[in-house]
C-alpha atoms as a PDB file:
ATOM      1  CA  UNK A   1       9.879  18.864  -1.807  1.00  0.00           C
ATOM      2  CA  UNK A   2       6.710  16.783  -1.030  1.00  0.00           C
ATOM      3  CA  UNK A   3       6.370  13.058  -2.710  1.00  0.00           C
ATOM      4  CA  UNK A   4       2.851  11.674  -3.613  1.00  0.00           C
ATOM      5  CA  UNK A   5       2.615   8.064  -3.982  1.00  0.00           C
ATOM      6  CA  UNK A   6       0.863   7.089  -7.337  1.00  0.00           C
ATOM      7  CA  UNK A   7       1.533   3.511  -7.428  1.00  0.00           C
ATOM      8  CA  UNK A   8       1.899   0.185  -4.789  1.00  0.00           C
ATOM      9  CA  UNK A   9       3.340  -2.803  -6.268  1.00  0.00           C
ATOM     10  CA  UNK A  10       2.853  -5.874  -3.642  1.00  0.00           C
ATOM     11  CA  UNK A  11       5.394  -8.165  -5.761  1.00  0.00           C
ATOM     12  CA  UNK A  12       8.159  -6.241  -5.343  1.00  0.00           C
ATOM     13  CA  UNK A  13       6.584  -4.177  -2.290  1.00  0.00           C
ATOM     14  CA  UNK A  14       7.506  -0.875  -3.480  1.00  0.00           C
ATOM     15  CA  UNK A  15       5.932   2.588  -4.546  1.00  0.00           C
ATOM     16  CA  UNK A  16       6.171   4.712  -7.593  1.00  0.00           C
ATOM     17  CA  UNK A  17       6.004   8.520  -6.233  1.00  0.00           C
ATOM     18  CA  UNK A  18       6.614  11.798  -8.364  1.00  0.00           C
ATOM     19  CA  UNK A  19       8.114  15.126  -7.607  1.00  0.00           C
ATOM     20  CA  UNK A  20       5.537  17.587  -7.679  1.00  0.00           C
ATOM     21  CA  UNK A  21       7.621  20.119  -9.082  1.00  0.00           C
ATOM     22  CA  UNK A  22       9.021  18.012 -11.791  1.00  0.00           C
ATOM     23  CA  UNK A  23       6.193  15.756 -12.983  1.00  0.00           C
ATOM     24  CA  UNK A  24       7.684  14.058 -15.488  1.00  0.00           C
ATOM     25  CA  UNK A  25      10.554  12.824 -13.042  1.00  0.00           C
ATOM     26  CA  UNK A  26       9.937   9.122 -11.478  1.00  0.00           C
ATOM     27  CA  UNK A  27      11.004   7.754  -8.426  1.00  0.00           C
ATOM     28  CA  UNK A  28      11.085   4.363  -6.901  1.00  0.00           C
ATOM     29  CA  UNK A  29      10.814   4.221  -3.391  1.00  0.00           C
ATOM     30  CA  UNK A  30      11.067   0.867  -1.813  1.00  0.00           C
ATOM     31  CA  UNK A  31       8.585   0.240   1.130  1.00  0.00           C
ATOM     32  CA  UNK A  32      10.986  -0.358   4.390  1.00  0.00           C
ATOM     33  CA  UNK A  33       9.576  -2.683   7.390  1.00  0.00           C
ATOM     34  CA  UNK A  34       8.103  -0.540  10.060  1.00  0.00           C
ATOM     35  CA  UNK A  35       9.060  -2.304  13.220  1.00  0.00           C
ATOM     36  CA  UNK A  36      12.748  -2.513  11.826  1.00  0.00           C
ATOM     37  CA  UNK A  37      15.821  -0.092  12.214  1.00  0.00           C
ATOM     38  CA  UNK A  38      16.175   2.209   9.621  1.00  0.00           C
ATOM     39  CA  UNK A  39      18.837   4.891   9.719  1.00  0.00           C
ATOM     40  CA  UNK A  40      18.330   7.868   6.724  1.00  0.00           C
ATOM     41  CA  UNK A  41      20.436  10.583   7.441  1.00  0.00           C
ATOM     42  CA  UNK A  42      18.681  12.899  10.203  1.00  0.00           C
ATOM     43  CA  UNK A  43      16.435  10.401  11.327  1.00  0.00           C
ATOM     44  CA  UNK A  44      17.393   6.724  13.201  1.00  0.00           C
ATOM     45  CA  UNK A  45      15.152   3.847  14.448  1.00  0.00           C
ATOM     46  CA  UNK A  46      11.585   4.254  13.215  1.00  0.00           C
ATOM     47  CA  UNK A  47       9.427   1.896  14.976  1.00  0.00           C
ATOM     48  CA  UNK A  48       5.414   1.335  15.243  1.00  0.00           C
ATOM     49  CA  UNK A  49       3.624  -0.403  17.815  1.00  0.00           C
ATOM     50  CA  UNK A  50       1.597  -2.265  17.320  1.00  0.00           C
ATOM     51  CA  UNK A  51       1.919  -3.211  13.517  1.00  0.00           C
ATOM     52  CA  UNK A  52      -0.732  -4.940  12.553  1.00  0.00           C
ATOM     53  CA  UNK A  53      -2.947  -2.203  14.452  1.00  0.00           C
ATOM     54  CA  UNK A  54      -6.525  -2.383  14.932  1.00  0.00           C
ATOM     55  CA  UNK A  55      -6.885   1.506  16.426  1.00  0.00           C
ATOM     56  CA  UNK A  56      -4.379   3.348  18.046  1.00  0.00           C
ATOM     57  CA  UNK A  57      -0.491   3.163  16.456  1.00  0.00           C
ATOM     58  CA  UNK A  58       2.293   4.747  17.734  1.00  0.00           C
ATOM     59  CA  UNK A  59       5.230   6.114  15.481  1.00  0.00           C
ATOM     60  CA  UNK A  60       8.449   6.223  17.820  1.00  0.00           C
ATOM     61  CA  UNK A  61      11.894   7.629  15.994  1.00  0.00           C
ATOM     62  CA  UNK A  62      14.773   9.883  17.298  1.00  0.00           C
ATOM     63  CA  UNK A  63      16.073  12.573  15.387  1.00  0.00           C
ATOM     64  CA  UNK A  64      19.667  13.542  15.155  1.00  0.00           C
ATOM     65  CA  UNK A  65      19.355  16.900  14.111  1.00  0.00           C
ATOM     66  CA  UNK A  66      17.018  19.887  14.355  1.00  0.00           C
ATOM     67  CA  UNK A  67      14.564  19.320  11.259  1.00  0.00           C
ATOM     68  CA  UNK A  68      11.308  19.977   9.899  1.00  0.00           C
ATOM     69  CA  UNK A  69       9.728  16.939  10.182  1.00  0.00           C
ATOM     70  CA  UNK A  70       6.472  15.608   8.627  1.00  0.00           C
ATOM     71  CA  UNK A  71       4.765  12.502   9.175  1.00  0.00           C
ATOM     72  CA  UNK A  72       2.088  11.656   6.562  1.00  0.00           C
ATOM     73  CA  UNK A  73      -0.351   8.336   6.361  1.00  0.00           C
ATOM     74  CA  UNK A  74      -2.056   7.446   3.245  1.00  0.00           C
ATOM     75  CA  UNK A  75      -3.520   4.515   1.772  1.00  0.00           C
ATOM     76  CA  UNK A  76      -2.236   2.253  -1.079  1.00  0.00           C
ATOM     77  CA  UNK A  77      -3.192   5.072  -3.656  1.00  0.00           C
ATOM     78  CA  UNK A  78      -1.610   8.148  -2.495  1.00  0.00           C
ATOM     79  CA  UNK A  79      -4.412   9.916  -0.842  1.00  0.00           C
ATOM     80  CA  UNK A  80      -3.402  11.723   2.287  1.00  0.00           C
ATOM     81  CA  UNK A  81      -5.377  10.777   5.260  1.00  0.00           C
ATOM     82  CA  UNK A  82      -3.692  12.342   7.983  1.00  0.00           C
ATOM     83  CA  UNK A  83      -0.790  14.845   8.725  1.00  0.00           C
ATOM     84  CA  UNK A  84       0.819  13.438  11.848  1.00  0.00           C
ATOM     85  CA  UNK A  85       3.396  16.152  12.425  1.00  0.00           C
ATOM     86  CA  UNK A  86       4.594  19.017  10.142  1.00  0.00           C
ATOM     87  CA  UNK A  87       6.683  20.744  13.065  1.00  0.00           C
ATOM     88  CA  UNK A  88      10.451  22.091  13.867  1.00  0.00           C
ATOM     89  CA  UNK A  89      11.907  19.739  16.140  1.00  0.00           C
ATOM     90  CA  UNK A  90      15.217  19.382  18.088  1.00  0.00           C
ATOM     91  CA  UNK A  91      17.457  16.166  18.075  1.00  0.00           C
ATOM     92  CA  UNK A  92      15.913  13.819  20.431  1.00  0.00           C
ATOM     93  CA  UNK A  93      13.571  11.054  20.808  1.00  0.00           C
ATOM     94  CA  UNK A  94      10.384  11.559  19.942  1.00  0.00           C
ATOM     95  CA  UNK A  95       6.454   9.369  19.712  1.00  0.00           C
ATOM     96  CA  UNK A  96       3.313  10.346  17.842  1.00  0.00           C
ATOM     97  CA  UNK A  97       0.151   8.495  17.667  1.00  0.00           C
ATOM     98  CA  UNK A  98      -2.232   7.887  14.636  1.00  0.00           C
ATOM     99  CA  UNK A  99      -5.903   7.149  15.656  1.00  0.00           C
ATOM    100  CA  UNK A 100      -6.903   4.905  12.360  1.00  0.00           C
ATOM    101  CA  UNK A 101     -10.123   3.763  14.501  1.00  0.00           C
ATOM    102  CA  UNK A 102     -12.332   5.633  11.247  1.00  0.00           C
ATOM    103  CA  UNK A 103     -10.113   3.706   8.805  1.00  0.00           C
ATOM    104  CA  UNK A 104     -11.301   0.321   6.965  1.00  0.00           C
ATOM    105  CA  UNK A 105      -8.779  -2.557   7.507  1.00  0.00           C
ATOM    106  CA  UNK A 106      -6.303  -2.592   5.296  1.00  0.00           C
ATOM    107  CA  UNK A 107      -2.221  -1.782   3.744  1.00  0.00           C
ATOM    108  CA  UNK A 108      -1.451   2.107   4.628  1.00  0.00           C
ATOM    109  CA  UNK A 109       1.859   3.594   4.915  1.00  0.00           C
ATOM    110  CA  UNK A 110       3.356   6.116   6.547  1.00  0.00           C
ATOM    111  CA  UNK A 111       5.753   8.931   4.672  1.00  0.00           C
ATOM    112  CA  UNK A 112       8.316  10.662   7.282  1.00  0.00           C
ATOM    113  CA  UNK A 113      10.272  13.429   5.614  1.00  0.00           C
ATOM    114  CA  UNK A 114      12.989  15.266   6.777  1.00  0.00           C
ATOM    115  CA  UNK A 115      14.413  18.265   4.799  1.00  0.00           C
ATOM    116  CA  UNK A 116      15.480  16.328   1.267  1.00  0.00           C
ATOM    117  CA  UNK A 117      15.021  12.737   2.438  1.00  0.00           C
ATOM    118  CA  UNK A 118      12.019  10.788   2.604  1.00  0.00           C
ATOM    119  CA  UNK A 119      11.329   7.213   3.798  1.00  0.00           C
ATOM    120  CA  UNK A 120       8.636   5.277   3.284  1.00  0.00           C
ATOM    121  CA  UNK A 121       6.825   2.287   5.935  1.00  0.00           C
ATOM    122  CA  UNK A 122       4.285   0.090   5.715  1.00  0.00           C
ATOM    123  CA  UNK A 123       1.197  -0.370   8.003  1.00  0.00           C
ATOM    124  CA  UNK A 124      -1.386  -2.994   8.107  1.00  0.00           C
ATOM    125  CA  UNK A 125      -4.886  -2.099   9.874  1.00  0.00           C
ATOM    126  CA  UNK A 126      -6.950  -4.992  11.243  1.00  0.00           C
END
């Protein structure tokens, strides 16, 4: 079930999205630190390089199970600028690339969904 952000708050850096499905339900997501571990379920250490990035970044994770897997980056209002990866893929390590060199500087974040979870980073373009 796909997750549109509709709302950044810096103070408590965290995003409002909705279920498209089920408009009227809200979730809050908070916004996890990209160059940190992060363990969700199917997917474990989620990593960019570099983060601040000023054209090429590099999304590194491993997955533990066989998953559909899509990789979204948007800016601080929702909107979709690029699908990374929408693709089967086995357990195993894995590294995509975003070229932002056509994006203005500024806070974007990254949405990687597996299945029924859905995690949330934040990137900063220079």
């Amino acid at each position: 079930m796909p997750y549109y952000p509709t709302l950044y708050n810096e103070t408590t850096n965290s995003i409002r999205l909705s279920k498209v499905i089920h408009l009227s339900e809200w979730a809050l997501a908070r916004i996890e630190p990209v160059n940190s571990v992060s363990n969700f379920e199917n997917v474990t250490i989620v990593e960019t390089n570099p983060n601040p990035f000023s054209d090429i970044v590099t999304i590194k994770f491993t997955l533990l199970k066989n998953k559909l897997v899509t990789i979204d980056v948007m800016n601080y209002l929702g909107t979709k600028l690029n699908i990374i990866a929408n693709e089967m893929l086995s357990g195993g390590d894995y590294s995509f690339q975003f070229d932002g060199t056509n994006i203005q500087a500024g806070v974007y974040f990254i949405n990687i969904r597996t299945g029924t979870e859905s995690k949330v980073y934040k990137l900063i373009k220079l």
